[in-house]
Protein backbone atom coordinates (compact mmCIF):
# COMPACT_ATOMS: atom_id res chain seq x y z
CA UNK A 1 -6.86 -21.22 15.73
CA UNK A 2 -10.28 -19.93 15.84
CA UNK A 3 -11.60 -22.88 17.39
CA UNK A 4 -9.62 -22.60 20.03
CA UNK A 5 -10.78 -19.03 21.16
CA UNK A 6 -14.04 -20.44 20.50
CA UNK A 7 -13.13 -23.44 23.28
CA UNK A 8 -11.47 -20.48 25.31
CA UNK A 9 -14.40 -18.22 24.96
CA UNK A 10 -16.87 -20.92 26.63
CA UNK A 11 -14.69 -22.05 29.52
CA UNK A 12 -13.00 -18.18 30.64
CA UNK A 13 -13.58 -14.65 31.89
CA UNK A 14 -13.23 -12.32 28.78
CA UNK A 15 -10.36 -10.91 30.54
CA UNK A 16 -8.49 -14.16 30.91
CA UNK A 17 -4.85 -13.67 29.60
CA UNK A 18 -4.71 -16.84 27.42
CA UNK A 19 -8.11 -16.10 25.91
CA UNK A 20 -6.58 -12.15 25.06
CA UNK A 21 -3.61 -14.31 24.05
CA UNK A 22 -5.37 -16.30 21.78
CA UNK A 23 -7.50 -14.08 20.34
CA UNK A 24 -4.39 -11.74 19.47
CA UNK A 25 -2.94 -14.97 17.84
CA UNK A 26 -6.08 -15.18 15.57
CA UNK A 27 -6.16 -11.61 14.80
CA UNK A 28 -2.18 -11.30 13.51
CA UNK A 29 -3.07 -14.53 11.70
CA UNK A 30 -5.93 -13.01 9.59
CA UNK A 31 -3.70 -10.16 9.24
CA UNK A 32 -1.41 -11.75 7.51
CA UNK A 33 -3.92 -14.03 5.20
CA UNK A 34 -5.32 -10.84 4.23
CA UNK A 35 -1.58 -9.47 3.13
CA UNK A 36 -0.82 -12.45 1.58
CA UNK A 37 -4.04 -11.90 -0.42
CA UNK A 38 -3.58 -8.24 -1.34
CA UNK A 39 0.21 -9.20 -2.43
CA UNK A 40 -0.86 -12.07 -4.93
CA UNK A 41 -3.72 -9.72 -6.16
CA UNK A 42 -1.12 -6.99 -6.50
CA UNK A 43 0.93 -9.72 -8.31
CA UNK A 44 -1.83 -10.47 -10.62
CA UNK A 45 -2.79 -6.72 -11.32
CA UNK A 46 0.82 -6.10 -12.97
CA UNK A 47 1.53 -9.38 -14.35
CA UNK A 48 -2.07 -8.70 -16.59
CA UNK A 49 -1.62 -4.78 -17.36
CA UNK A 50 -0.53 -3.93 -20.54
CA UNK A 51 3.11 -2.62 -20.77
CA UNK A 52 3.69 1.22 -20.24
CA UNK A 53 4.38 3.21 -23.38
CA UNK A 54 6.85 5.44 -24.17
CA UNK A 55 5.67 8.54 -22.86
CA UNK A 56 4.41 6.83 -19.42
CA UNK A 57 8.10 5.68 -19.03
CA UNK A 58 9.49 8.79 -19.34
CA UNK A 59 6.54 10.35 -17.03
CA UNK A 60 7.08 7.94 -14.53
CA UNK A 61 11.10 8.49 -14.66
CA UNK A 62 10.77 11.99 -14.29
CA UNK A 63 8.47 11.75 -11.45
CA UNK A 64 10.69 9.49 -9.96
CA UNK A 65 13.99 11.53 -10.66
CA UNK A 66 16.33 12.17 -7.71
CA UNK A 67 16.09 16.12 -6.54
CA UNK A 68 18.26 18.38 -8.11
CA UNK A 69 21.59 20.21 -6.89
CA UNK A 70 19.96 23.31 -5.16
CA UNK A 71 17.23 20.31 -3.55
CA UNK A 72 14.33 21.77 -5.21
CA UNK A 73 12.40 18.90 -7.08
CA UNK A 74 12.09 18.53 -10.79
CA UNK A 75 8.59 19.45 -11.64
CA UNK A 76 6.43 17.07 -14.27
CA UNK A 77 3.46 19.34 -15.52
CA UNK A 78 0.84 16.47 -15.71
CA UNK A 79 -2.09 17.64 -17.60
CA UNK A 80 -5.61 15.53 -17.32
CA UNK A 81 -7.76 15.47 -20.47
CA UNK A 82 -11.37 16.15 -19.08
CA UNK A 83 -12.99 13.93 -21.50
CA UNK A 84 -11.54 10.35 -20.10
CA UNK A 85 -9.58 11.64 -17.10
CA UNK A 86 -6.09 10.61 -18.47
CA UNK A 87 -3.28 12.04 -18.20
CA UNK A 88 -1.19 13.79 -20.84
């Protein structure tokens, strides 16, 4: 693909539609190379994390709890220990 903007690039006006064309090809194609990157790095992240204990399960279902009857949501106090920044 990029050899053929390169081709385009020598033989038309910047402003040529099929050169625009082509380049907008090459760009959506990198786009998704780079998403398909970041998803099998994602992947990789959680396959090699250790699991969650306990208390980070519950944390994260609270956090994730549906709002409540009056739609006010449910509150988590989250404290951060100041010595290595984790949470409570």
């Amino acid at each position: 693909m990029s050899t053929r903007v390169a081709f385009l690039s020598r033989t038309r006006a910047a402003d040529d539609p099929e050169l625009k064309s082509a380049r907008a090809e090459l760009k959506t194609s990198r786009q998704l190379d780079q998403a398909a990157d970041l998803e099998a790095y994602i992947a990789r992240l959680v396959r090699e994390a250790p699991p969650f204990s306990g208390e980070q399960r519950s944390l994260l279902a609270a956090l994730f709890r549906p709002y409540l009857r009056d739609r006010s949501p449910s509150r988590v106090p989250i404290r951060v220990r100041p010595e290595d920044g984790r949470s409570e």
